[in-house]
C-alpha atoms as a PDB file:
ATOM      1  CA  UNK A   1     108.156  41.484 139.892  1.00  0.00           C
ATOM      2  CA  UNK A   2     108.404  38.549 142.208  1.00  0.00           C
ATOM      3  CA  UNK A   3     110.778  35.605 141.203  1.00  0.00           C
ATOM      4  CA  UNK A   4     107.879  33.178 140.570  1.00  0.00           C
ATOM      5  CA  UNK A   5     105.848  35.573 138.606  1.00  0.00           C
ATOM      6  CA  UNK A   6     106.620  34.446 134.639  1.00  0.00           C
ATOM      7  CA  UNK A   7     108.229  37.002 132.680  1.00  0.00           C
ATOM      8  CA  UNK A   8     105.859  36.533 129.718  1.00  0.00           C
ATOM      9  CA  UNK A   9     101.827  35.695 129.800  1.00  0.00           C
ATOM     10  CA  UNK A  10      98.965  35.161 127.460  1.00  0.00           C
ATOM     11  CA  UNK A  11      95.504  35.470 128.095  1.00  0.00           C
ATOM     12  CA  UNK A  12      94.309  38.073 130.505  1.00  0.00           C
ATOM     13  CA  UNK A  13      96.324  39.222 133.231  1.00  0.00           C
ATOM     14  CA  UNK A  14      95.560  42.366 135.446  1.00  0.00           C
ATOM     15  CA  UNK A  15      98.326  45.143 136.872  1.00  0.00           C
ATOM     16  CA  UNK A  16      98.231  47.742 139.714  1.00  0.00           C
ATOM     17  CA  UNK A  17      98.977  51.160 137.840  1.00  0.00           C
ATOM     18  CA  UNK A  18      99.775  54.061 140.169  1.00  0.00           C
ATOM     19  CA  UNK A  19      99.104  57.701 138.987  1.00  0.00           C
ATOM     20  CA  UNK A  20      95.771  57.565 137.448  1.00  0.00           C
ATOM     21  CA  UNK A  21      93.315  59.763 138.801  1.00  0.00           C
ATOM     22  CA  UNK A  22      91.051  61.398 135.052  1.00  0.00           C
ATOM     23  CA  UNK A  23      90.108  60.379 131.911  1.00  0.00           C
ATOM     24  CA  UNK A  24      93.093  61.437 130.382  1.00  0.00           C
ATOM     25  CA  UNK A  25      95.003  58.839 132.881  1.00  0.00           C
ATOM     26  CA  UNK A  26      92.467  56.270 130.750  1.00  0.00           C
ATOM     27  CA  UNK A  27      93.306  57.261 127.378  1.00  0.00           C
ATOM     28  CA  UNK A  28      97.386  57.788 127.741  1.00  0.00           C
ATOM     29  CA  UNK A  29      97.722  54.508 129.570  1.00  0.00           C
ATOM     30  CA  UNK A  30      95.508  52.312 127.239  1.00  0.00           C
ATOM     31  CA  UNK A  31      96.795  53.582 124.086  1.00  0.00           C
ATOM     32  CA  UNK A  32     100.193  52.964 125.252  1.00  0.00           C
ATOM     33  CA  UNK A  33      99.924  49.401 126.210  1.00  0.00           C
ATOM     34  CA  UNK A  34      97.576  48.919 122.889  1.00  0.00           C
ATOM     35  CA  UNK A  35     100.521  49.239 121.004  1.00  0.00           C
ATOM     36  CA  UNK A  36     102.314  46.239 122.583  1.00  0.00           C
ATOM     37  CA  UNK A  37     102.835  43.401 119.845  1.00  0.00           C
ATOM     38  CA  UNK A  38      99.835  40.625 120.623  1.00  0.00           C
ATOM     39  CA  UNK A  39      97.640  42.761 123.095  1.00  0.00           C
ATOM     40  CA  UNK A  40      94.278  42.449 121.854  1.00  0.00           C
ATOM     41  CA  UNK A  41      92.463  44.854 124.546  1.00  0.00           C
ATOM     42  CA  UNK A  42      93.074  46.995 127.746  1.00  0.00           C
ATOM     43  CA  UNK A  43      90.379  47.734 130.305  1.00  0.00           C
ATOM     44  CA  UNK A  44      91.765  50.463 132.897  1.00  0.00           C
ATOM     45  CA  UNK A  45      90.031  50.643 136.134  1.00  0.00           C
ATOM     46  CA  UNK A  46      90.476  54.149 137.293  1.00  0.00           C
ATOM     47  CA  UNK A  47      88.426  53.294 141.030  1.00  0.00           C
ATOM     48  CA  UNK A  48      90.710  50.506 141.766  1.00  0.00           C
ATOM     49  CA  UNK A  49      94.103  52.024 140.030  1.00  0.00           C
ATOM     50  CA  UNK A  50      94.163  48.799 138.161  1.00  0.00           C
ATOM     51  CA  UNK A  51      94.712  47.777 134.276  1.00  0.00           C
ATOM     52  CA  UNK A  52      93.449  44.220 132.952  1.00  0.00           C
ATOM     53  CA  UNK A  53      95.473  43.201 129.337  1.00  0.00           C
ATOM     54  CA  UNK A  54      94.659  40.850 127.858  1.00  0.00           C
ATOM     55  CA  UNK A  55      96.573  39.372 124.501  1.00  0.00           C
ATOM     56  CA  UNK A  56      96.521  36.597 122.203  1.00  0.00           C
ATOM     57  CA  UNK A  57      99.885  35.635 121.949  1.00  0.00           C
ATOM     58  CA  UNK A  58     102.576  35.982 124.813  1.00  0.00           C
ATOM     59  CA  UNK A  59     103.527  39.117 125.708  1.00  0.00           C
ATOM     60  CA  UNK A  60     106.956  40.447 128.042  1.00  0.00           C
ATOM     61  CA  UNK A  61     105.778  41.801 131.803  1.00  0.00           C
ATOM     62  CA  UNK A  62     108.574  44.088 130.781  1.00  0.00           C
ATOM     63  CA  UNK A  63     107.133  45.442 127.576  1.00  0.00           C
ATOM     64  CA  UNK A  64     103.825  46.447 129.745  1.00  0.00           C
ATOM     65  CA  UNK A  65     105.794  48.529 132.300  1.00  0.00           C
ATOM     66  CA  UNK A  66     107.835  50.323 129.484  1.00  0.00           C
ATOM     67  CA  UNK A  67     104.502  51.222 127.829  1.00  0.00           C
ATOM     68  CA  UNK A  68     102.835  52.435 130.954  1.00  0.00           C
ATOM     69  CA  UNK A  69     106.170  54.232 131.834  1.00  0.00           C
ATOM     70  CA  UNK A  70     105.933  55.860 128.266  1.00  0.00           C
ATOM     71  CA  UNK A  71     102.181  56.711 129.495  1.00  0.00           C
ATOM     72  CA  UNK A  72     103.550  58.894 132.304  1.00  0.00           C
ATOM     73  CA  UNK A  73     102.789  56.416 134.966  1.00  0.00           C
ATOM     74  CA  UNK A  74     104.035  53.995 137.159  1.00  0.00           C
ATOM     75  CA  UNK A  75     103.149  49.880 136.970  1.00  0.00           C
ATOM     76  CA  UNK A  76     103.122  48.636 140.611  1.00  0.00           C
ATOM     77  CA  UNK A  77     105.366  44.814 140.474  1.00  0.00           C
END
């Protein structure tokens, strides 16, 4: 992450996810990061490798990767 990105956001913000290639990818990733306190939806992108969140109250950078990392896969900083 680079030193001027904020550690926490709100509203919808969109990561680079590498590892995704099926619908499989889809499911593991979005039910992962669906479980992160104050995310209210997850769109994953499997053409463009990329994962919009989007959450109603603010929510850790950190807490995203760990989820995706849980998922199997890699989030891109």
């Amino acid at each position: 992450m680079l030193p001027s990105t904020p550690r926490t956001f709100i509203g919808s913000t969109t990561f680079t996810v590498t590892g995704m290639t099926c619908e499989h990818c889809r499911r593991a990733v979005t039910e992962e990061i669906a479980g992160v306190a104050g995310v209210e939806s997850v769109t994953v992108d499997l053409a463009t490798g990329t994962v919009t969140v989007t959450a109603s109250q603010p929510v850790d950078r950190a807490d995203i990767a760990a989820a995706v990392d849980e998922a199997g896969y890699t989030l891109v900083p």
